[in-house]
C-alpha atoms as a PDB file:
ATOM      1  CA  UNK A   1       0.000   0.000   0.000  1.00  0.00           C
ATOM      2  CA  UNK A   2       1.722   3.147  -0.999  1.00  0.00           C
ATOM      3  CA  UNK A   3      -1.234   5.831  -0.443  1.00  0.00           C
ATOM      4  CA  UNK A   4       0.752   7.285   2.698  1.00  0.00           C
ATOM      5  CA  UNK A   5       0.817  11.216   3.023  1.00  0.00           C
ATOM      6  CA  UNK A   6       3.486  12.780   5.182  1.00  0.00           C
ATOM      7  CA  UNK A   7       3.176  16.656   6.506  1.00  0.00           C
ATOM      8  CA  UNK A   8       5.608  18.901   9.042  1.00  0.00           C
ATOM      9  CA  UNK A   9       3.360  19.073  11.905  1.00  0.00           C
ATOM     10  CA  UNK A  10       4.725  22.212  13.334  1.00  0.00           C
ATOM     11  CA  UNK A  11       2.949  24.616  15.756  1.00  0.00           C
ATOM     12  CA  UNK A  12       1.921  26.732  12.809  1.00  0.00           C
ATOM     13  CA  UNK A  13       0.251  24.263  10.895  1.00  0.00           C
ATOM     14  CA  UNK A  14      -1.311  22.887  14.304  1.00  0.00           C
ATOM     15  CA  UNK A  15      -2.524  26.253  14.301  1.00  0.00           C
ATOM     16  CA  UNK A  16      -3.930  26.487  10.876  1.00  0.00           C
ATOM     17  CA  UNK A  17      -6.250  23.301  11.359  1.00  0.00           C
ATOM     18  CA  UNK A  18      -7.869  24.905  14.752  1.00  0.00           C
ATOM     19  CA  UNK A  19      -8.606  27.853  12.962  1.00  0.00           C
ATOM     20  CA  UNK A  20     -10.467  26.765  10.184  1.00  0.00           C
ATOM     21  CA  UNK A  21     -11.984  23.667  11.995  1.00  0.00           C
ATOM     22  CA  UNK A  22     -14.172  25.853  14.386  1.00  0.00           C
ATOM     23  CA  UNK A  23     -16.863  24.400  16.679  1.00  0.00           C
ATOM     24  CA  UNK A  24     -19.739  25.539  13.883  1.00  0.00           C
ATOM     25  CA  UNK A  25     -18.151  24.035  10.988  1.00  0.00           C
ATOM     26  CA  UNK A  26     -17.414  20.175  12.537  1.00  0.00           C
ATOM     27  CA  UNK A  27     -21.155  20.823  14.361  1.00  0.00           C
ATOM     28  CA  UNK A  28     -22.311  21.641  11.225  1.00  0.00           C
ATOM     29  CA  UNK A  29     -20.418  19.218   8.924  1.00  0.00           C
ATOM     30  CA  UNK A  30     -19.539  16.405  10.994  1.00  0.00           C
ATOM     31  CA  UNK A  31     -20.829  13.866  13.605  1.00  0.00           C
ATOM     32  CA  UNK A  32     -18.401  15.674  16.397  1.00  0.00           C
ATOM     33  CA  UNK A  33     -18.755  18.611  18.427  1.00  0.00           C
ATOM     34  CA  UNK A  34     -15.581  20.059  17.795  1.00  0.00           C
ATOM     35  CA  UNK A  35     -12.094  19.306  16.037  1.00  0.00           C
ATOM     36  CA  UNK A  36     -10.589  18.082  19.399  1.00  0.00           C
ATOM     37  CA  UNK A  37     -12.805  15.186  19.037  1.00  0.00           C
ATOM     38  CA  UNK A  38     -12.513  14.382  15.391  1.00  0.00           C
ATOM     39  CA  UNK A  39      -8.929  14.021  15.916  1.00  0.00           C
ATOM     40  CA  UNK A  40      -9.490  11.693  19.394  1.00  0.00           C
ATOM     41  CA  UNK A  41     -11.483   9.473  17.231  1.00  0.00           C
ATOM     42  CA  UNK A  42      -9.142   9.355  14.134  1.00  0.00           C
ATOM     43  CA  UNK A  43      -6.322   8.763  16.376  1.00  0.00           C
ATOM     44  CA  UNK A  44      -6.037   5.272  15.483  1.00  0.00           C
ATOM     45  CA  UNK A  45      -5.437   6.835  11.471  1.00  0.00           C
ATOM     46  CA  UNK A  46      -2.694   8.925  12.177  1.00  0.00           C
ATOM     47  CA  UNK A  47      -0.629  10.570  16.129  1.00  0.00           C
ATOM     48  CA  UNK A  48      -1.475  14.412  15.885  1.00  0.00           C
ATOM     49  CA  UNK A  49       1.011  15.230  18.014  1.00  0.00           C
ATOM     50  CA  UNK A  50       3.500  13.825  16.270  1.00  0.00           C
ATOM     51  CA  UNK A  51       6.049  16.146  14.655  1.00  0.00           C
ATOM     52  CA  UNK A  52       5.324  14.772  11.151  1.00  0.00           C
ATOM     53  CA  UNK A  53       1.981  13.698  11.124  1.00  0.00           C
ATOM     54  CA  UNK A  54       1.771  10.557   8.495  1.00  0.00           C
ATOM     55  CA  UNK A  55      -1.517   8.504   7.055  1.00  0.00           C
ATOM     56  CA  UNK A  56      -2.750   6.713   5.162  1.00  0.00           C
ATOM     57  CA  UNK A  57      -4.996   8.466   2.043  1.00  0.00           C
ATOM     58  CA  UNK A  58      -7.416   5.502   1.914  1.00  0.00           C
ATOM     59  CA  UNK A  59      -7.990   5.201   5.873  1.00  0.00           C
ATOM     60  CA  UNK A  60      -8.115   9.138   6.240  1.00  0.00           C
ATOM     61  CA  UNK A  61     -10.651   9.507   3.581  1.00  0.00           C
ATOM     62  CA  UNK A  62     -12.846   6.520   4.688  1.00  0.00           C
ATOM     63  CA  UNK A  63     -12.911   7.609   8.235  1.00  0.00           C
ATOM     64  CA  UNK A  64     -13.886  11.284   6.720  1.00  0.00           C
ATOM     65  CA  UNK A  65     -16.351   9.792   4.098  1.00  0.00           C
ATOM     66  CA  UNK A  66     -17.892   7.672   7.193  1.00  0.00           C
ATOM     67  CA  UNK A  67     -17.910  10.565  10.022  1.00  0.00           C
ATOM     68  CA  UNK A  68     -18.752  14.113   8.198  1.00  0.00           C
ATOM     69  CA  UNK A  69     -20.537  15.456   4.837  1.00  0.00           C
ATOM     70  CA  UNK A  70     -17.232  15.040   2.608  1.00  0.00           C
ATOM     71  CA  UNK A  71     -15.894  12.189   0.194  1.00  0.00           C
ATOM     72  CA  UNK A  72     -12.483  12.734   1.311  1.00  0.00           C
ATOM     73  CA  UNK A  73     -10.172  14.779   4.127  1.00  0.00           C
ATOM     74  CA  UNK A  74      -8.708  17.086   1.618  1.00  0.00           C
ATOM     75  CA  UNK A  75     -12.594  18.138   0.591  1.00  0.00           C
ATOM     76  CA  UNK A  76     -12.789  18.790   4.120  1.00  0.00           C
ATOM     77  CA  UNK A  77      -9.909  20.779   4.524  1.00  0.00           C
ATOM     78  CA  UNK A  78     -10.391  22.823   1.085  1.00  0.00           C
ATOM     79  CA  UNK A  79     -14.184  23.878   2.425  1.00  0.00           C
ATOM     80  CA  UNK A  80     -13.093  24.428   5.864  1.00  0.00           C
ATOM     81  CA  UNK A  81     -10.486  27.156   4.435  1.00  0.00           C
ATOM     82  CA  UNK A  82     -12.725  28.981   1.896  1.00  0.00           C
ATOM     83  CA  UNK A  83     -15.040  28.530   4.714  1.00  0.00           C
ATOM     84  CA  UNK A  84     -13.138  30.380   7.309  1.00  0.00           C
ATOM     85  CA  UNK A  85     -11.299  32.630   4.831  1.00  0.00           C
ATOM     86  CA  UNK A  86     -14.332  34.034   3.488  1.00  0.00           C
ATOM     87  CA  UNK A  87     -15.916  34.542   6.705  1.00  0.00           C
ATOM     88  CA  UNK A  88     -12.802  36.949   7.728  1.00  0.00           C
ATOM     89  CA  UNK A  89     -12.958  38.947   4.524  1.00  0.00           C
ATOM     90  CA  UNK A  90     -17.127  39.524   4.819  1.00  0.00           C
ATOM     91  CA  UNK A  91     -16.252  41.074   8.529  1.00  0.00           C
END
């Protein structure tokens, strides 16, 4: 199985996913309350405290496909963004 995806996960990019997974978009979007538990129950997919955070495509986009509105996690992560980004330019 070569599907594995491998990211620096620094402070900053730490960061970047609390910000754009708020509390109304996983309510909203997903079957969790918040991001903190989205990433307690995908903890068997991938350590998010780990300094490079590494999955696997197939399990990370089941488990996202499964638990929230989107086919995969980089759908997720796109809409979150334009999401949050457009929110910030419309205040």
């Amino acid at each position: 199985m070569n599907d594995y995806i491998s990211y620096d996960n620094n402070d900053k990019f730490k960061k970047i996913l609390e910000d754009v997974f708020t509390d109304e978009f996983m309510q909203k979007y997903t079957n969790f309350e918040n991001f903190e538990a989205f990433r307690y129950s995908s903890a068997v997919i991938t350590d998010w405290t780990a300094p490079r955070m590494v999955y696997s495509k197939l399990l990370m986009d089941g488990f996202v496909n499964e638990s929230t509105r989107f086919s995969s996690w980089d759908e997720m992560v796109t809409t979150a963004t334009d999401m949050r980004f457009s929110l910030k330019k419309a205040e």
